[in-house]
C-alpha atoms as a PDB file:
ATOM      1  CA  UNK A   1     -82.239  20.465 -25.584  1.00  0.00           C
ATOM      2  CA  UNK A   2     -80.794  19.764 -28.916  1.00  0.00           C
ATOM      3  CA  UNK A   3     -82.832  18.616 -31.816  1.00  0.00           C
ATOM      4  CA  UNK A   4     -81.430  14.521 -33.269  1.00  0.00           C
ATOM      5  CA  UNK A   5     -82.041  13.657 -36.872  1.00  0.00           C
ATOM      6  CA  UNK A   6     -81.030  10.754 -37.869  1.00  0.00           C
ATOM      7  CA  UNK A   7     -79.847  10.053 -41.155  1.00  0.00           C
ATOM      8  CA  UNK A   8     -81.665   8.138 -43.516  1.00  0.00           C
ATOM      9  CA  UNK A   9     -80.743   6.046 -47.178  1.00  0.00           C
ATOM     10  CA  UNK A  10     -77.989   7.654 -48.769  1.00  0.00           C
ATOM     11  CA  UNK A  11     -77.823  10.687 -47.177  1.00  0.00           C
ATOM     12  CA  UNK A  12     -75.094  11.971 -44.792  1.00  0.00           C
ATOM     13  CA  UNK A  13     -75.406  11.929 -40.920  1.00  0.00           C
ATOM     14  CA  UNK A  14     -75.608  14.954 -39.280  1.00  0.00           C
ATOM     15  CA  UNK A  15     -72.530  16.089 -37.451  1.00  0.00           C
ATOM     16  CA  UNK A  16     -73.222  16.159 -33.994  1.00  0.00           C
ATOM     17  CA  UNK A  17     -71.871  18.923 -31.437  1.00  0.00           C
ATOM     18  CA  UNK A  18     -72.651  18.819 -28.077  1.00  0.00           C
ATOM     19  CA  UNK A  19     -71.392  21.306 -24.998  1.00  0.00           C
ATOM     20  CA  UNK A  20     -71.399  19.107 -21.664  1.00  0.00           C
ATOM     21  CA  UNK A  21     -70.848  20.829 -18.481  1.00  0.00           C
ATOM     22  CA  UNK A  22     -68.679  18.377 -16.378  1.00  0.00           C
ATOM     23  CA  UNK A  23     -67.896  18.790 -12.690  1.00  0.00           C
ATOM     24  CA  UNK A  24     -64.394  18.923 -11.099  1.00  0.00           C
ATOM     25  CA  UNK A  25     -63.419  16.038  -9.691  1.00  0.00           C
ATOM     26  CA  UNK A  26     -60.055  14.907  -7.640  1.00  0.00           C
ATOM     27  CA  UNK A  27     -57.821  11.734  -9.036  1.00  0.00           C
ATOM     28  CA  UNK A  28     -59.461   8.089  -8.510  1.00  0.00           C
ATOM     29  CA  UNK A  29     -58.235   6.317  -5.616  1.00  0.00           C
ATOM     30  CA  UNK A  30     -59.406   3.530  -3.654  1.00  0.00           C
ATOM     31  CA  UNK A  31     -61.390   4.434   0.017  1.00  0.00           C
ATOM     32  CA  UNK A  32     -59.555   4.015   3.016  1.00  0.00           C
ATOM     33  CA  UNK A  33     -61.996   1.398   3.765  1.00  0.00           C
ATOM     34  CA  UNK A  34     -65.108  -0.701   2.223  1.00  0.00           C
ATOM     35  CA  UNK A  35     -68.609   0.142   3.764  1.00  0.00           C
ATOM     36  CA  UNK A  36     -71.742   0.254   2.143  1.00  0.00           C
ATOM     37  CA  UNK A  37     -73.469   4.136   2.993  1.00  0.00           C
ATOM     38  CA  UNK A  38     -77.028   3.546   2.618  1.00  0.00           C
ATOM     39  CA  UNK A  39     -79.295   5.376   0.299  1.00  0.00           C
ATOM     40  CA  UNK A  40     -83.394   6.001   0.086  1.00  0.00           C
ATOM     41  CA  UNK A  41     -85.725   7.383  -2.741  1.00  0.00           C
ATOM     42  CA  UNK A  42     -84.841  10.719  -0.706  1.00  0.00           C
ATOM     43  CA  UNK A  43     -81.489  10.835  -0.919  1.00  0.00           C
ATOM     44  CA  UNK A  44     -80.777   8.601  -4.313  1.00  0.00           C
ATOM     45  CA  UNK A  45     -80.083  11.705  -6.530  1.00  0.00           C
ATOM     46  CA  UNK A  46     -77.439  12.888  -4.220  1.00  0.00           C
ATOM     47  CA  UNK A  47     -75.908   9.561  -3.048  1.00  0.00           C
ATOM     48  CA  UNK A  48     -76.596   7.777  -6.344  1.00  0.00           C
ATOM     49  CA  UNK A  49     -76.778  10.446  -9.602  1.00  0.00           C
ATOM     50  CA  UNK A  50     -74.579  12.873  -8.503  1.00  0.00           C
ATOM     51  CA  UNK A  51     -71.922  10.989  -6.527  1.00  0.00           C
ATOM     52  CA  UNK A  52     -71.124   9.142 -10.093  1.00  0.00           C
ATOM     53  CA  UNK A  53     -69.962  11.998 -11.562  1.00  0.00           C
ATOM     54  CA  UNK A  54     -67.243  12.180  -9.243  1.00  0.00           C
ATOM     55  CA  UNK A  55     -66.543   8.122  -9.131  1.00  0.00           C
ATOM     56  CA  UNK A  56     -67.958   5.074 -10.203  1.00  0.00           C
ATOM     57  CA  UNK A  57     -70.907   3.774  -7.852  1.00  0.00           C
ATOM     58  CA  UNK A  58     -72.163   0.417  -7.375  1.00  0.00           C
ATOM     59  CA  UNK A  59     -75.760   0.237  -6.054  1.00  0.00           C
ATOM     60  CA  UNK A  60     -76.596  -2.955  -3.885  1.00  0.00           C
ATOM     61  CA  UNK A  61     -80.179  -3.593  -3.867  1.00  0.00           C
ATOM     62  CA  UNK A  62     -81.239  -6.054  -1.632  1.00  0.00           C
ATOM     63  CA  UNK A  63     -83.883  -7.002   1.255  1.00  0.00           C
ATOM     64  CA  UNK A  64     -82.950  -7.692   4.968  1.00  0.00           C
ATOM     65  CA  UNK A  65     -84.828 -11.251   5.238  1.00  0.00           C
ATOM     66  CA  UNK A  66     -83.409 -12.379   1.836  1.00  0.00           C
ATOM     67  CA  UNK A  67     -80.610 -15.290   2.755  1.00  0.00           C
ATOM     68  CA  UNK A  68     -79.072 -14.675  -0.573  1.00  0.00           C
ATOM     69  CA  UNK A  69     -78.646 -10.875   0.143  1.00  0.00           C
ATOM     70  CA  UNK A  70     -76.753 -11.707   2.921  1.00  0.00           C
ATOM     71  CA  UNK A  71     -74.537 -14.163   1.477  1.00  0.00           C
ATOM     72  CA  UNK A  72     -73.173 -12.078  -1.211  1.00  0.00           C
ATOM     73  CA  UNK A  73     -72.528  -9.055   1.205  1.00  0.00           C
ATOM     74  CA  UNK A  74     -68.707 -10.593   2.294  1.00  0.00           C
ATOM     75  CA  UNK A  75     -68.171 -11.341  -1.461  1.00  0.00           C
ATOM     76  CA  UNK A  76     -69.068  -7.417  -2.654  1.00  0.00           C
ATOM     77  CA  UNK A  77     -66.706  -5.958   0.217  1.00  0.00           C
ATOM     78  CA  UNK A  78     -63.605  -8.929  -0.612  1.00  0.00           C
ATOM     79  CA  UNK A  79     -64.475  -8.327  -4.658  1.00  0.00           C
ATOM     80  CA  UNK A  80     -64.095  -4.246  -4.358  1.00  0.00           C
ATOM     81  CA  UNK A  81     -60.827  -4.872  -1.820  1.00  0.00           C
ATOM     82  CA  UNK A  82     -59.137  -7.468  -4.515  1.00  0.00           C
ATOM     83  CA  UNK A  83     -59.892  -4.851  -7.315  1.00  0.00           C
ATOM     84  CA  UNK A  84     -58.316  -2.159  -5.605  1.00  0.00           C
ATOM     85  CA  UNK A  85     -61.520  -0.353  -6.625  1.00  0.00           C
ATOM     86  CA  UNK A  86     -62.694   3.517  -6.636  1.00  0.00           C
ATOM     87  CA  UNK A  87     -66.435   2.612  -6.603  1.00  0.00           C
ATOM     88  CA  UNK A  88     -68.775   3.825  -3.803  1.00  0.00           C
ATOM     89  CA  UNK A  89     -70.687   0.979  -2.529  1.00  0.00           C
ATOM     90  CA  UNK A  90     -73.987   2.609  -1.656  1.00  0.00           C
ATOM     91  CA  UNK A  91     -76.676  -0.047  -0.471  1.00  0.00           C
ATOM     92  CA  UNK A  92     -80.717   0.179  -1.194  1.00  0.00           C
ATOM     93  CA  UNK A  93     -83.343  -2.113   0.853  1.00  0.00           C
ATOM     94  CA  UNK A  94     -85.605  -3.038  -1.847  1.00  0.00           C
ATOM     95  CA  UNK A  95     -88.060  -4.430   1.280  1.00  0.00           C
ATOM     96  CA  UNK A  96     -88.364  -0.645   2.167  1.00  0.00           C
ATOM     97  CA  UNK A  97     -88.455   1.232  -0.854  1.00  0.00           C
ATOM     98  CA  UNK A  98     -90.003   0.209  -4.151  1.00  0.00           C
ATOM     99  CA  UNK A  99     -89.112   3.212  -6.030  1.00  0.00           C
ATOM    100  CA  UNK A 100     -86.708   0.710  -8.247  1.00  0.00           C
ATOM    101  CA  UNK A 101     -88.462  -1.990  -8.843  1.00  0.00           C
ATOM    102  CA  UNK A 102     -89.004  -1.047 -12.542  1.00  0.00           C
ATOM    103  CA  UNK A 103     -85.520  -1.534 -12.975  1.00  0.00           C
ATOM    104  CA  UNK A 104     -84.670  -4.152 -10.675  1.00  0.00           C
ATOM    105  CA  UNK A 105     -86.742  -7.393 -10.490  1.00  0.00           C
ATOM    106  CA  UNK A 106     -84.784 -10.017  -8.261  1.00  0.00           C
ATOM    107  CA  UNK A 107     -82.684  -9.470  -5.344  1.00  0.00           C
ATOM    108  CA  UNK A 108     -79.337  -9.436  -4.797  1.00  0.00           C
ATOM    109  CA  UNK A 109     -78.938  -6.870  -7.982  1.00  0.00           C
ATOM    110  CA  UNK A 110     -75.474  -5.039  -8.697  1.00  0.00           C
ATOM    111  CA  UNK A 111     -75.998  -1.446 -10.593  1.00  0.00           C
ATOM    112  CA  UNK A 112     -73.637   0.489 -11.519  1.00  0.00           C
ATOM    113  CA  UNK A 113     -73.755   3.820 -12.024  1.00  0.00           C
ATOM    114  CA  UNK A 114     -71.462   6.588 -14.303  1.00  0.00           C
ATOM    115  CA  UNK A 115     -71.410   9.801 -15.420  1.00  0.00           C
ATOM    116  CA  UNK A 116     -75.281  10.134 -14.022  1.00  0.00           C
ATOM    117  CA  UNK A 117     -76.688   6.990 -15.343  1.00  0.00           C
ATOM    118  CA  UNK A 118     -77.050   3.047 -15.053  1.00  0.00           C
ATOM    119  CA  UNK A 119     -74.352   1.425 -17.221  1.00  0.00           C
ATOM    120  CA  UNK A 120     -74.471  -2.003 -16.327  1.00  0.00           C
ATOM    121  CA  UNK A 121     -76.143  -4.697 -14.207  1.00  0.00           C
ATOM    122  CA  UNK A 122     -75.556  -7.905 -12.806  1.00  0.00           C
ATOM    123  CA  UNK A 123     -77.575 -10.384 -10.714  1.00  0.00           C
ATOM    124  CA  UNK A 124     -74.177 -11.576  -7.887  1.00  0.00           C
ATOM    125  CA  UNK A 125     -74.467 -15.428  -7.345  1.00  0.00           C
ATOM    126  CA  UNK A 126     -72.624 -16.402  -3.984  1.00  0.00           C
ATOM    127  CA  UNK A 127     -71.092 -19.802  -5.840  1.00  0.00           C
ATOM    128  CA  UNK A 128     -69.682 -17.286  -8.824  1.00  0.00           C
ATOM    129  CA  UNK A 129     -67.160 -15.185  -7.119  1.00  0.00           C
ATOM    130  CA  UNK A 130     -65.294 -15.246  -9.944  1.00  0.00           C
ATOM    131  CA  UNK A 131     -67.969 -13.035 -11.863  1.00  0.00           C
ATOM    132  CA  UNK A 132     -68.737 -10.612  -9.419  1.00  0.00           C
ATOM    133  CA  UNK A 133     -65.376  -9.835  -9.368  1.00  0.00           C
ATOM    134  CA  UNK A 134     -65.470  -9.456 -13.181  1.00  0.00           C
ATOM    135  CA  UNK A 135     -67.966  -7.343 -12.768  1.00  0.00           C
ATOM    136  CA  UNK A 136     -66.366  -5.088 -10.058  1.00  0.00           C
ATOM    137  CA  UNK A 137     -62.896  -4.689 -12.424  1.00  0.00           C
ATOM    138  CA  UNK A 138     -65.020  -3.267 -14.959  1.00  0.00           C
ATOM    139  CA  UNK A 139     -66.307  -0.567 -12.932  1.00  0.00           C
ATOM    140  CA  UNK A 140     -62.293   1.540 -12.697  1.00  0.00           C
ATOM    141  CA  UNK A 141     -60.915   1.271 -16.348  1.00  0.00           C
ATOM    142  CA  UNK A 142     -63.971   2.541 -18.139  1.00  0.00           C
ATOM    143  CA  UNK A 143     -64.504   5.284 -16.239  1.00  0.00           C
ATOM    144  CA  UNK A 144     -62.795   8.894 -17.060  1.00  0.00           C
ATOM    145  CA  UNK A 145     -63.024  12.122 -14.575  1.00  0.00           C
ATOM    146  CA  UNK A 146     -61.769  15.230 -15.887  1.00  0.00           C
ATOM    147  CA  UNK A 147     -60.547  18.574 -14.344  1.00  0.00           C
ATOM    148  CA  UNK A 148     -61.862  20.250 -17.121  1.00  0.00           C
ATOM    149  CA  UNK A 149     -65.030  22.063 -16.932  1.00  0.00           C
ATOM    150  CA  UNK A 150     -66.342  22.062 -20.281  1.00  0.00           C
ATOM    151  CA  UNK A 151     -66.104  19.666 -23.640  1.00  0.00           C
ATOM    152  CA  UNK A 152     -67.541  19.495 -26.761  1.00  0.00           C
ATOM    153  CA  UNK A 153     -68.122  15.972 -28.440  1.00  0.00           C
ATOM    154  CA  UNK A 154     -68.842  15.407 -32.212  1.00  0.00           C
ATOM    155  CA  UNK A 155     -69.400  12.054 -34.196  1.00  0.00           C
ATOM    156  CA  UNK A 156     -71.640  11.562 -37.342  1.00  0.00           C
ATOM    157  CA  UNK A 157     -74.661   8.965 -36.093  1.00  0.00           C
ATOM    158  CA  UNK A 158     -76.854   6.882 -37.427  1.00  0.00           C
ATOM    159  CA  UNK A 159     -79.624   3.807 -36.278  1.00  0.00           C
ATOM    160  CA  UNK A 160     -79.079   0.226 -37.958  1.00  0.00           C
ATOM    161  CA  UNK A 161     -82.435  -1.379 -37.902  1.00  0.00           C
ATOM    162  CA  UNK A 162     -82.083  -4.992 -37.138  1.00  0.00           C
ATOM    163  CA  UNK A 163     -84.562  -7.992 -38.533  1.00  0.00           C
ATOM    164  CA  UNK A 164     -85.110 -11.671 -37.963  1.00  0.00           C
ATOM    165  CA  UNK A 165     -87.136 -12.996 -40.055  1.00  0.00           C
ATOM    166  CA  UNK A 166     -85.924 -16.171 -38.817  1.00  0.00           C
ATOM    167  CA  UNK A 167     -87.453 -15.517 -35.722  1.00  0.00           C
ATOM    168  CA  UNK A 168     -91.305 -16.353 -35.091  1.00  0.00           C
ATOM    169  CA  UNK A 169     -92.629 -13.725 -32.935  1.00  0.00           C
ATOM    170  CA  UNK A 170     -96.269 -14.959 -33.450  1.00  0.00           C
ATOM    171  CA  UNK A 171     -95.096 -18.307 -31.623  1.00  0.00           C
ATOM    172  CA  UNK A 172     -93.176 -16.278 -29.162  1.00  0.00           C
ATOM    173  CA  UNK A 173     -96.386 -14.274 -28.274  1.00  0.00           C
ATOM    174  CA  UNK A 174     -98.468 -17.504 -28.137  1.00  0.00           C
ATOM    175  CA  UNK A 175     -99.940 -17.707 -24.958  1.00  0.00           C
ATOM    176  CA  UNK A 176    -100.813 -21.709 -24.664  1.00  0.00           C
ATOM    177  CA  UNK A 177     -97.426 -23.441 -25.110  1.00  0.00           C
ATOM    178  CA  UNK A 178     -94.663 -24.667 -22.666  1.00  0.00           C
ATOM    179  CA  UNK A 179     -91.144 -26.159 -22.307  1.00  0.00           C
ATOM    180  CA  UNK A 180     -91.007 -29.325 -20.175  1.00  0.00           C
ATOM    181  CA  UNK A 181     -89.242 -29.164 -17.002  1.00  0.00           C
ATOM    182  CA  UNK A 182     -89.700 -24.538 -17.050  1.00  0.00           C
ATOM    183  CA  UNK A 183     -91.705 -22.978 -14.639  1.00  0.00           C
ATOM    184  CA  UNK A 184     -93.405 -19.752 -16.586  1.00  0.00           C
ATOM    185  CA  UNK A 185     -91.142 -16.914 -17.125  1.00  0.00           C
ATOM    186  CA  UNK A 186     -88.033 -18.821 -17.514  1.00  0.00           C
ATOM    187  CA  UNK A 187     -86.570 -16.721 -19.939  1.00  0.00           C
ATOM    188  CA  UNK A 188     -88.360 -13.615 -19.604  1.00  0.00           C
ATOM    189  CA  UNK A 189     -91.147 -12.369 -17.412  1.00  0.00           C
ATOM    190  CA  UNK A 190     -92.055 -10.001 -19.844  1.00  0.00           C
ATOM    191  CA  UNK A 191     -91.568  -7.081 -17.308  1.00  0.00           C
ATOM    192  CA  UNK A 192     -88.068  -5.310 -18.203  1.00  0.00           C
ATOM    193  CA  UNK A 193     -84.845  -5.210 -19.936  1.00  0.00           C
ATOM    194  CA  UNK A 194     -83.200  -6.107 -17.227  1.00  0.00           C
ATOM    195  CA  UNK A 195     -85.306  -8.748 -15.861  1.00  0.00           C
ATOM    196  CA  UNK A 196     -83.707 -12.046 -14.927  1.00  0.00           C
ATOM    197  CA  UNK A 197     -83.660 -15.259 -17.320  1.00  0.00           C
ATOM    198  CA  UNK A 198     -81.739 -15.013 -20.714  1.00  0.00           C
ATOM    199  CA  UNK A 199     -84.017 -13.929 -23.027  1.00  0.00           C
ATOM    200  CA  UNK A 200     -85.467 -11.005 -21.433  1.00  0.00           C
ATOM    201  CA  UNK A 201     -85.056  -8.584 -24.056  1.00  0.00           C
ATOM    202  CA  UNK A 202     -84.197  -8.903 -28.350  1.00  0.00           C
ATOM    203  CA  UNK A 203     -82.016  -6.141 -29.695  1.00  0.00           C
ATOM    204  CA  UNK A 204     -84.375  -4.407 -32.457  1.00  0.00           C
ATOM    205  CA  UNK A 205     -81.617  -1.498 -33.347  1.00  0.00           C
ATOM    206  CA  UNK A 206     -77.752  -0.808 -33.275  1.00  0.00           C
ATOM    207  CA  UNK A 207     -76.772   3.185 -32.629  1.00  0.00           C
ATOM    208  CA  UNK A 208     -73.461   3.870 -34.480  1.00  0.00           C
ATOM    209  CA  UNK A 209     -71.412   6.539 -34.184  1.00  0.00           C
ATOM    210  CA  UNK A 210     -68.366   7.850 -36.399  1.00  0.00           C
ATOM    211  CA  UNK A 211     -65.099   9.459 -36.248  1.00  0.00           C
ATOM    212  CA  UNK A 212     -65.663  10.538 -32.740  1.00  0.00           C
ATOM    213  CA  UNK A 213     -64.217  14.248 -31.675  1.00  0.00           C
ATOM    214  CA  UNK A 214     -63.476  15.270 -28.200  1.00  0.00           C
ATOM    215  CA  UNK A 215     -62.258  18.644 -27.156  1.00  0.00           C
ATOM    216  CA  UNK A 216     -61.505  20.387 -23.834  1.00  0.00           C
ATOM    217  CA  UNK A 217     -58.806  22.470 -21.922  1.00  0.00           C
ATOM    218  CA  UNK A 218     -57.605  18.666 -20.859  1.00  0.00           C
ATOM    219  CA  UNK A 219     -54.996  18.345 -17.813  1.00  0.00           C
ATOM    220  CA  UNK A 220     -51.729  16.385 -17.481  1.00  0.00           C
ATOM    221  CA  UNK A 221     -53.749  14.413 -15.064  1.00  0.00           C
ATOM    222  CA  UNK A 222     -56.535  14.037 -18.234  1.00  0.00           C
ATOM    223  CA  UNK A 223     -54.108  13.280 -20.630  1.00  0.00           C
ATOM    224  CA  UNK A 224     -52.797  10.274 -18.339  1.00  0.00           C
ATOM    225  CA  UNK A 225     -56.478   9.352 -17.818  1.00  0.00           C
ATOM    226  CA  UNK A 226     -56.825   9.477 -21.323  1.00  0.00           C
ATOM    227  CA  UNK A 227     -54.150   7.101 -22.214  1.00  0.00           C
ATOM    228  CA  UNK A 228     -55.092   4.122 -20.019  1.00  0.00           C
ATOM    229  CA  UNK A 229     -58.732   4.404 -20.505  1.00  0.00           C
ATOM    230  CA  UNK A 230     -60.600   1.793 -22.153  1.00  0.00           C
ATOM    231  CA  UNK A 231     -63.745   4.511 -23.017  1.00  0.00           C
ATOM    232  CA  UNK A 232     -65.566   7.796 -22.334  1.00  0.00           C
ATOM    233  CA  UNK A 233     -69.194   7.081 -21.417  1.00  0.00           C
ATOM    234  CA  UNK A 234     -70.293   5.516 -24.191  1.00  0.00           C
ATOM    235  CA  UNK A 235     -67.753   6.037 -26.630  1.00  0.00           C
ATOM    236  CA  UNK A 236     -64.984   3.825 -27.041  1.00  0.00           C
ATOM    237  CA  UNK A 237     -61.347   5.064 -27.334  1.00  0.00           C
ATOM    238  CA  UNK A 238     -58.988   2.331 -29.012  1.00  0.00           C
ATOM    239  CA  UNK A 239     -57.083   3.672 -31.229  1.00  0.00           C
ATOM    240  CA  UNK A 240     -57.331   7.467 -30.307  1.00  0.00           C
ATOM    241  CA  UNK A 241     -55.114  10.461 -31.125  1.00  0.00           C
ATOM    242  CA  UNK A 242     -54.287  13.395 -29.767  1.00  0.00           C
ATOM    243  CA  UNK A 243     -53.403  16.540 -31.094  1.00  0.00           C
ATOM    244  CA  UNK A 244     -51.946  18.793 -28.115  1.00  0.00           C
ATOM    245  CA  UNK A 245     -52.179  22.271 -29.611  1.00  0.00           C
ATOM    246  CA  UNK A 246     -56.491  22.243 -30.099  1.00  0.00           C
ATOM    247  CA  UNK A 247     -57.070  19.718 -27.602  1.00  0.00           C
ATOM    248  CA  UNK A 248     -58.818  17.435 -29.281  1.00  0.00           C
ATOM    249  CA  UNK A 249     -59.058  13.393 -28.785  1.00  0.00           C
ATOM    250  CA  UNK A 250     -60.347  11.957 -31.868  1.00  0.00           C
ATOM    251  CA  UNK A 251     -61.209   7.921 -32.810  1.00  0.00           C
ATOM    252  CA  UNK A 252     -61.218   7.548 -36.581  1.00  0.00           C
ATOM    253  CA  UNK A 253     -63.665   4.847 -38.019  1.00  0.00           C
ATOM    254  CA  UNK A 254     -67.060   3.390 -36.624  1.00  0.00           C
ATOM    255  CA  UNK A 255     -68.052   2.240 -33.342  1.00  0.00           C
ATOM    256  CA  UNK A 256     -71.779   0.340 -31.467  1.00  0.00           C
ATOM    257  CA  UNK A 257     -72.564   3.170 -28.628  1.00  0.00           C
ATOM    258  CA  UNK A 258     -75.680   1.745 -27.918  1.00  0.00           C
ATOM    259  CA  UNK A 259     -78.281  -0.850 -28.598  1.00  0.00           C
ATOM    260  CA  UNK A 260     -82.079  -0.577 -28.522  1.00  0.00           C
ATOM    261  CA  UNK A 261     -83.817  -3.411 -26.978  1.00  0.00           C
ATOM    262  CA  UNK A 262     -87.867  -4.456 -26.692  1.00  0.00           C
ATOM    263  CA  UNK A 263     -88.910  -6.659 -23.587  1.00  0.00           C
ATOM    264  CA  UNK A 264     -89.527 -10.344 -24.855  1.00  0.00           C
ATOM    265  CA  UNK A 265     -93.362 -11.359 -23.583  1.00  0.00           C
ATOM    266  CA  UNK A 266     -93.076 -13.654 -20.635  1.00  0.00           C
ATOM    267  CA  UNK A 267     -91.343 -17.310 -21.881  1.00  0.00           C
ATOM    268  CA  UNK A 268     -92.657 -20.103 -22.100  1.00  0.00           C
ATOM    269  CA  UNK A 269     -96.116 -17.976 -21.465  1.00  0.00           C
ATOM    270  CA  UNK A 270     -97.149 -21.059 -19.475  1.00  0.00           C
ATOM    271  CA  UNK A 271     -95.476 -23.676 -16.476  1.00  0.00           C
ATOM    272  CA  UNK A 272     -94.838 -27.210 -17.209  1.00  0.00           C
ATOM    273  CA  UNK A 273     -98.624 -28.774 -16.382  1.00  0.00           C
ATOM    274  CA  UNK A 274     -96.241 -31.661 -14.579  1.00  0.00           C
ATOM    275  CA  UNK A 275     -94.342 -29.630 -12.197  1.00  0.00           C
END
């Protein structure tokens, strides 16, 4: 594992150099057909982890008796058809299996999964098709395979700590008041980042990264990739270059690769006394 320091005051960030081993994967193309394969806690690294280095996967966790499961289920299948989409649909029964309920907290829940990891989430509504399918586009563009076996990535870093002094966090961790009309929990229960309502989480710090450096032994079928790809992981690729003879992609200037975000307490911390 290699050591992070992040630069502090003045001083320069560290240049950053790291050797990824990346599996060989064919070109991106849409299944013959759209069926959900169905995954357990036994199985989830294979079906899950390591199927997304190959393509994008979207997770489906739901439960059986759930009416609301089963009214999305038409709209996931007609949403991945009208996207023309590369994603495996792999499904998870919550009701069975509770190894995700730190990460998921209502049912239906959309994850998607890249490159080994969760990248985004979304809670699918069966009166917003619209956004599910929004969702589902998002899944193609922003992911990149490679043939290559082996890349090295560099960027300068650094960690923008962000205030509010605006913001009263003794109120918000009050536990006696209430909004009229709002059951408890409204906006957050308090329990995850990517619990429901729509303050579930505050952004506390903003990773940046800088003039961004890939290299590999890239394909014509990478190079294509390359060109009509929105990002790589994380890392955003507007505006890149390419110089053919080393190999190298690089994205001059600064770019947001991540955020880090603390759970809000549970708000309002108490139910309308009327309701």
């Amino acid at each position: 594992a290699s050591a992070l320091t992040i630069g502090a005051g003045n001083a320069a960030p560290p240049r950053l150099a790291r050797a990824l081993n990346v599996p060989v994967v064919p070109s991106l193309r849409p299944p013959a057909s759209y069926a959900p394969t169905t995954t357990t806690s036994a199985s989830f690294d294979a079906d899950v982890i390591q199927r997304s280095h190959q393509v994008p996967v979207l997770l489906e966790c739901y439960v059986n008796w759930a009416s609301a499961s089963q009214a999305v289920r038409p709209l996931i299948r007609a949403s991945l058809q009208a996207a023309a989409s590369p994603a495996a649909w792999v499904e998870f029964d919550m009701g069975q299996d509770a190894s995700l309920d730190h990460l998921v907290h209502s049912v239906p829940y959309l994850l998607a999964f890249m490159n080994g990891q969760a990248v985004d989430g979304y809670a699918p509504r069966a009166d917003q098709p619209g956004e599910l399918l929004d969702f589902i586009q998002r899944l193609g563009p922003s992911f990149l395979p490679t043939g290559t076996d082996r890349m090295v990535i560099g960027f300068d870093m650094n960690v923008v700590l962000l205030s509010r002094p605006w913001l009263a966090q003794d109120f918000l961790a009050a536990p006696t008041w209430y909004v009229p009309g709002l059951a408890r929990g409204a906006f957050s229960l308090g329990q995850s980042v990517a619990g429901p309502g729509n303050l579930a989480a505050l952004p506390i710090a903003c990773v940046l990264a800088r003039d961004l450096s890939i290299s590999a032994q890239w394909t014509s079928g990478d190079r294509s990739a390359i060109d009509n790809a929105a990002d790589l992981g994380p890392f955003s690729l507007a505006g890149h270059q390419f110089d053919g003879h080393s190999g190298t992609v690089t994205v001059k200037g600064m770019q947001a690769i991540g955020w880090v975000c603390s759970v809000v307490p549970p708000v309002p911390p108490q139910a309308d006394p009327a309701m």
